[in-house]
Protein backbone atom coordinates (compact mmCIF):
# COMPACT_ATOMS: atom_id res chain seq x y z
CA UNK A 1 0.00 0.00 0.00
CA UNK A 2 1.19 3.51 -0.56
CA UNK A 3 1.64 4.72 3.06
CA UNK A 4 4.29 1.45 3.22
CA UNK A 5 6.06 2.92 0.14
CA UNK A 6 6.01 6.45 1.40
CA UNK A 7 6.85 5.62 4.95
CA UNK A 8 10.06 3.26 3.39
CA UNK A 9 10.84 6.41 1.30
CA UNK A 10 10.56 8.88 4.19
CA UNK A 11 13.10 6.32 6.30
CA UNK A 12 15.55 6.34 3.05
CA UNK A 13 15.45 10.12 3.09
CA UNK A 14 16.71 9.71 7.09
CA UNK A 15 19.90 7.67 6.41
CA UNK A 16 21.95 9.42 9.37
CA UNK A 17 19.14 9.10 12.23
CA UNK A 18 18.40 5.49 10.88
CA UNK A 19 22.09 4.70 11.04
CA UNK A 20 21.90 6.54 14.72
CA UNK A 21 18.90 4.18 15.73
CA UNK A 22 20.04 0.72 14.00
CA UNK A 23 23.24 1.29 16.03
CA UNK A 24 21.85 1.76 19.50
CA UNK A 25 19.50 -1.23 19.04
CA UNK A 26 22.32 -3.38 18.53
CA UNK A 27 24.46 -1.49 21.70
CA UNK A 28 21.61 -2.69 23.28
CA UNK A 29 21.48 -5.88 22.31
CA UNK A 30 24.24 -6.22 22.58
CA UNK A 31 24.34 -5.07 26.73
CA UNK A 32 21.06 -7.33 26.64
CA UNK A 33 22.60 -10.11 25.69
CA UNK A 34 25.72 -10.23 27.69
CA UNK A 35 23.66 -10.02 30.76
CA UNK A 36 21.54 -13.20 29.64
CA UNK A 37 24.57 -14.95 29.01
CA UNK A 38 26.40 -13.65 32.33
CA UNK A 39 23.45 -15.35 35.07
CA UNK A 40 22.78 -18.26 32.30
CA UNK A 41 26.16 -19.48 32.50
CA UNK A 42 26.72 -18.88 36.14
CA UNK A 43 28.99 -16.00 36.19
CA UNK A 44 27.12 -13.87 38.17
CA UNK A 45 24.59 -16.12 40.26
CA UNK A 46 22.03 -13.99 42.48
CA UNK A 47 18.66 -15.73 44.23
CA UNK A 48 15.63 -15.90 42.22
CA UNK A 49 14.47 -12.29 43.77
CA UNK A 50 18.08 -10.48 43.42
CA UNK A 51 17.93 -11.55 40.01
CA UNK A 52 14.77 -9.88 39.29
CA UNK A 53 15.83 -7.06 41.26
CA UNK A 54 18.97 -7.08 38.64
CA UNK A 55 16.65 -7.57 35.71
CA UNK A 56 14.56 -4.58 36.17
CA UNK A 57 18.14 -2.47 36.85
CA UNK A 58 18.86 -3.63 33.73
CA UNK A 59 16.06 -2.88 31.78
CA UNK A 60 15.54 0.87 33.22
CA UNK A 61 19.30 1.22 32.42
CA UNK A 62 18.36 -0.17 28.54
CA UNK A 63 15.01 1.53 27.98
CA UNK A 64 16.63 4.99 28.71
CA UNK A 65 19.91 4.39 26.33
CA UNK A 66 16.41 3.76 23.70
CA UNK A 67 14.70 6.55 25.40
CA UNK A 68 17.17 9.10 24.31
CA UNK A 69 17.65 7.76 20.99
CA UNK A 70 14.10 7.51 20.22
CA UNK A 71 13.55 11.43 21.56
CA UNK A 72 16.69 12.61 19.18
CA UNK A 73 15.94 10.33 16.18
CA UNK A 74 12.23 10.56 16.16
CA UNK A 75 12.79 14.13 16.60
CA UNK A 76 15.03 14.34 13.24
CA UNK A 77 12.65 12.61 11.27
CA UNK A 78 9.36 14.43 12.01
CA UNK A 79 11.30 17.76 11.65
CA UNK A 80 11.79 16.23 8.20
CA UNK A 81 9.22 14.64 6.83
CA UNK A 82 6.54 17.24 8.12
CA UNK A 83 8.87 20.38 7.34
CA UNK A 84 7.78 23.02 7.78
CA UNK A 85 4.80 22.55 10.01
CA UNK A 86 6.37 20.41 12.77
CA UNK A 87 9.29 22.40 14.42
CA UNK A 88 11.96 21.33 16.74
CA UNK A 89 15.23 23.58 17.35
CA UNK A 90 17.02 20.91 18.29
CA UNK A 91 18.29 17.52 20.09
CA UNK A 92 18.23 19.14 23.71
CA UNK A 93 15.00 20.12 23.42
CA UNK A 94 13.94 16.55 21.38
CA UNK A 95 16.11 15.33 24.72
CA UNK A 96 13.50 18.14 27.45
CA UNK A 97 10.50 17.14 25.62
CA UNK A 98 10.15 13.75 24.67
CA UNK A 99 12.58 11.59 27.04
CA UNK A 100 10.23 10.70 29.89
CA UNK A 101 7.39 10.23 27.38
CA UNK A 102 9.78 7.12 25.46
CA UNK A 103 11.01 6.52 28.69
CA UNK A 104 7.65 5.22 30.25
CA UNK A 105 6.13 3.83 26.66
CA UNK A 106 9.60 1.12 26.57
CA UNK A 107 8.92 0.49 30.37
CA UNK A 108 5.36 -0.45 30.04
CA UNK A 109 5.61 -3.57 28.24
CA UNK A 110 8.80 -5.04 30.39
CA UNK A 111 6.10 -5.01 33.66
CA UNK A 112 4.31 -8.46 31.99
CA UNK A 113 7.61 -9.77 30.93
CA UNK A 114 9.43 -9.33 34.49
CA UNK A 115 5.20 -10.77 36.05
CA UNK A 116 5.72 -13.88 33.67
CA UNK A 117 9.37 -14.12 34.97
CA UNK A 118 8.64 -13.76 38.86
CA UNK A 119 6.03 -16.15 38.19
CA UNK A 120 7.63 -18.45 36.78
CA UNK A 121 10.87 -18.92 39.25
CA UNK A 122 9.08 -17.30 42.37
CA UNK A 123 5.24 -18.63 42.15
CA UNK A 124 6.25 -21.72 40.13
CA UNK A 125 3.79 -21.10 37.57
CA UNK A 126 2.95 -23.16 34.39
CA UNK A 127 3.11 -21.95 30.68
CA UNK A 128 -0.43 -22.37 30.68
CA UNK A 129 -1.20 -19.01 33.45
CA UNK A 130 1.96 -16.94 31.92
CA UNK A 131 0.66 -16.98 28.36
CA UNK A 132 -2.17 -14.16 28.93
CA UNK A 133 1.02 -11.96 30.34
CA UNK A 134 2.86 -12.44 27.06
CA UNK A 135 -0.04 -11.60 25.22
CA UNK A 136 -0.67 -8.45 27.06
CA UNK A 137 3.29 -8.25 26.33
CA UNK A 138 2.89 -8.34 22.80
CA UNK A 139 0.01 -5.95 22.16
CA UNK A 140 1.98 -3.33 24.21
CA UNK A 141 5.31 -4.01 22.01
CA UNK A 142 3.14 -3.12 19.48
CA UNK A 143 1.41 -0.25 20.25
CA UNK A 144 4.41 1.45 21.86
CA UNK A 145 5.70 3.38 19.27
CA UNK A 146 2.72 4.54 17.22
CA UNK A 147 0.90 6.08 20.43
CA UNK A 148 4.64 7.69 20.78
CA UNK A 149 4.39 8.96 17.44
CA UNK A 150 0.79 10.10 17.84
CA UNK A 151 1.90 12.18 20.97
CA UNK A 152 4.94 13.75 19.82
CA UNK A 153 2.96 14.64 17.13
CA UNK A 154 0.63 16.83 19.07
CA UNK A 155 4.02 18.19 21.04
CA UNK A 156 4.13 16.04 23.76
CA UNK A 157 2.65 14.40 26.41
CA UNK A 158 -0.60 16.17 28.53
CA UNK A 159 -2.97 14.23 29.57
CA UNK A 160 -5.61 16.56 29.22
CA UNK A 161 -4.83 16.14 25.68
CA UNK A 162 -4.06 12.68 25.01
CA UNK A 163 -7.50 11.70 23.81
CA UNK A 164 -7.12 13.97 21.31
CA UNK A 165 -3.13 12.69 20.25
CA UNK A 166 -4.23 9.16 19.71
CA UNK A 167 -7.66 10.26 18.02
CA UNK A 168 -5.60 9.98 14.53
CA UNK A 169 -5.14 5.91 15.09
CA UNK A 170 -9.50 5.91 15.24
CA UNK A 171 -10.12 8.62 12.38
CA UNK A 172 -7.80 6.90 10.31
CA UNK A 173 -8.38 3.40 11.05
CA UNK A 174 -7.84 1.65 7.50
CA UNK A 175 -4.50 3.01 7.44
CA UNK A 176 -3.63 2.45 11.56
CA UNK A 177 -4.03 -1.08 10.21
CA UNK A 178 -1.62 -1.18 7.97
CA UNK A 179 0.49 -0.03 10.33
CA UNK A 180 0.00 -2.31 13.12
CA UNK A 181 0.64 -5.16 10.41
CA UNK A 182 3.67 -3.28 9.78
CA UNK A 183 4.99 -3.84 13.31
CA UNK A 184 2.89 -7.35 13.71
CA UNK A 185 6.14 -8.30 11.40
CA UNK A 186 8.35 -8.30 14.58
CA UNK A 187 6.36 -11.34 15.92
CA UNK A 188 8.04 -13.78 14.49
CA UNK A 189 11.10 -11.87 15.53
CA UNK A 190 10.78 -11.82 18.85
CA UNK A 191 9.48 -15.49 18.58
CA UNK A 192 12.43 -16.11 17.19
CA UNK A 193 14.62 -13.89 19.68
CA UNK A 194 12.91 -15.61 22.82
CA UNK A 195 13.97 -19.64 21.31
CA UNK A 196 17.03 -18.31 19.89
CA UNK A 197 20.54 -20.07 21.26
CA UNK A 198 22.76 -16.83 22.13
CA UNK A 199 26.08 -18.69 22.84
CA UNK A 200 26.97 -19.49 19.31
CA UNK A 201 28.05 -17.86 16.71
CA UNK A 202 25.11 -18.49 14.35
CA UNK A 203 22.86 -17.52 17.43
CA UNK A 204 25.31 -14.59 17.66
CA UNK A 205 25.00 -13.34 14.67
CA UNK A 206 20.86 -14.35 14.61
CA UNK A 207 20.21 -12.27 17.57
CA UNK A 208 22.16 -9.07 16.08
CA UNK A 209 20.29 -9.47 12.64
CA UNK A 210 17.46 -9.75 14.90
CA UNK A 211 17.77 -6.26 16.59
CA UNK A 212 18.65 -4.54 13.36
CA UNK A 213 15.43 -5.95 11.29
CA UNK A 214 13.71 -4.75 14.35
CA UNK A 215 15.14 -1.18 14.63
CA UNK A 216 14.69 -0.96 11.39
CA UNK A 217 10.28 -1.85 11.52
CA UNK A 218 10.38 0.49 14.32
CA UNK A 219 11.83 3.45 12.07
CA UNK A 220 9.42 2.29 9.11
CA UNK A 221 6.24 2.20 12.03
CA UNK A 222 7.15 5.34 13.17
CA UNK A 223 7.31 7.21 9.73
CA UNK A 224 4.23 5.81 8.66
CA UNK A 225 2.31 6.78 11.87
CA UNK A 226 3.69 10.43 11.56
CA UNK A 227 2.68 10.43 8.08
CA UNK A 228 -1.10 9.25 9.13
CA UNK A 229 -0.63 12.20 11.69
CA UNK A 230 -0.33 14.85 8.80
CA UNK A 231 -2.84 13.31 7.04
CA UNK A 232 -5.36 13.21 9.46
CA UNK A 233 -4.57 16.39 10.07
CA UNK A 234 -4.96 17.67 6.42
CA UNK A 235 -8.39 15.61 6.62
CA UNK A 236 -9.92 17.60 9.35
CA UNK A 237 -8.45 21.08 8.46
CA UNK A 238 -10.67 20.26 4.73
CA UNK A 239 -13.31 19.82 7.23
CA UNK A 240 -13.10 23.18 9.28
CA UNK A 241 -12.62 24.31 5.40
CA UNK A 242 -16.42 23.22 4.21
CA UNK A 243 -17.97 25.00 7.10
């Protein structure tokens, strides 16, 4: 569909902030990963509480390295694809406005992931009660970045106006579609990333690809949510227009 091409397009046209974001997901990762490996091979060995303790230290410290990269690159490419209507003077103030709103949108969807791990090593539970947390998980990693799109959009996060940031994804629902099938592609990715062996070199080099195909669907989501922003926007401005 067209909003696929033109969000691909509007990515191509960002080569340096897509370069910027490709290479903090796999910094990430790559921290990620060597802290999987370090308590799965024994290394550092904690009780089944420390360790969850460790895990959530872990994945504040991760979600604000993506925090900050999502404020600054995000930032870049809305200046640019909705020039000159959206303004932003700078990184800093990408950085003042729009940190603690990407800040809390990764952090929501780790709370089911760290439930269905204290579950599972504190409570003892089966597969069977943890799959309705890894659903919940997966509609979250979905939705994370278009409602962050939607709201930086608008400027930023108010809640007396947030109703009104994520009315776009209803007004435009053919197209909101499209784009969660867009991100419904990582799935299978983080199907894949879950099963995946990480101490070999294929599963190495799996789990890297892995992060980049996935910054990458983020960049594309984003750009095609911001570009369903403008033209909902255009939409309803034909509106005031008629009367």
């Amino acid at each position: 569909m067209r909003i696929i091409r033109d969000a691909i397009n509007a990515v191509q046209q960002n080569l340096v902030p897509l370069a910027v974001y490709l290479a903090v997901s796999l910094f990430t990762g790559a921290l990620g990963l060597g802290w999987h490996l370090l308590h799965e091979h024994e290394i550092v060995q904690l009780e089944a509480s420390a360790l969850l303790t460790a895990n959530l230290v872990v994945d504040l410290l991760l979600s604000v390295c993506f925090a900050a990269a999502q404020s600054i690159v995000f930032g870049r490419m809305g200046r640019r694809i909705d020039r000159p209507l959206w303004r932003l003077a700078d990184d800093r103030e990408a950085l003042r406005r729009f940190f603690s709103l990407w800040l809390v949108l990764n952090l929501i969807p780790i709370v089911p992931v760290r439930g269905m791990e204290y579950l599972h090593q504190v409570a003892g539970e089966d597969a069977a009660a943890l799959s309705p947390l890894f659903l919940l998980y997966l509609f979250l990693a979905l939705i994370v970045v278009p409602v962050g799109a939607c709201i930086m959009f608008t400027g930023g996060f108010r809640l007396a106006r947030l109703g009104e940031s994520l009315a776009p994804l209803g007004r435009q629902l053919p197209t909101t579609l499209v784009v969660v099938f867009i991100n419904a592609l990582q799935i299978p990715l983080l199907m894949m990333a879950f099963d995946m062996p990480r101490n070999t070199a294929v599963g190495l080099v799996g789990w890297f690809a892995i992060c980049v195909i996935a910054g990458y669907i983020e960049c594309v989501v984003f750009a095609a949510t911001w570009l369903l922003c403008m033209a909902d926007r255009d939409a309803m401005e034909d509106v005031d227009l008629e009367f």
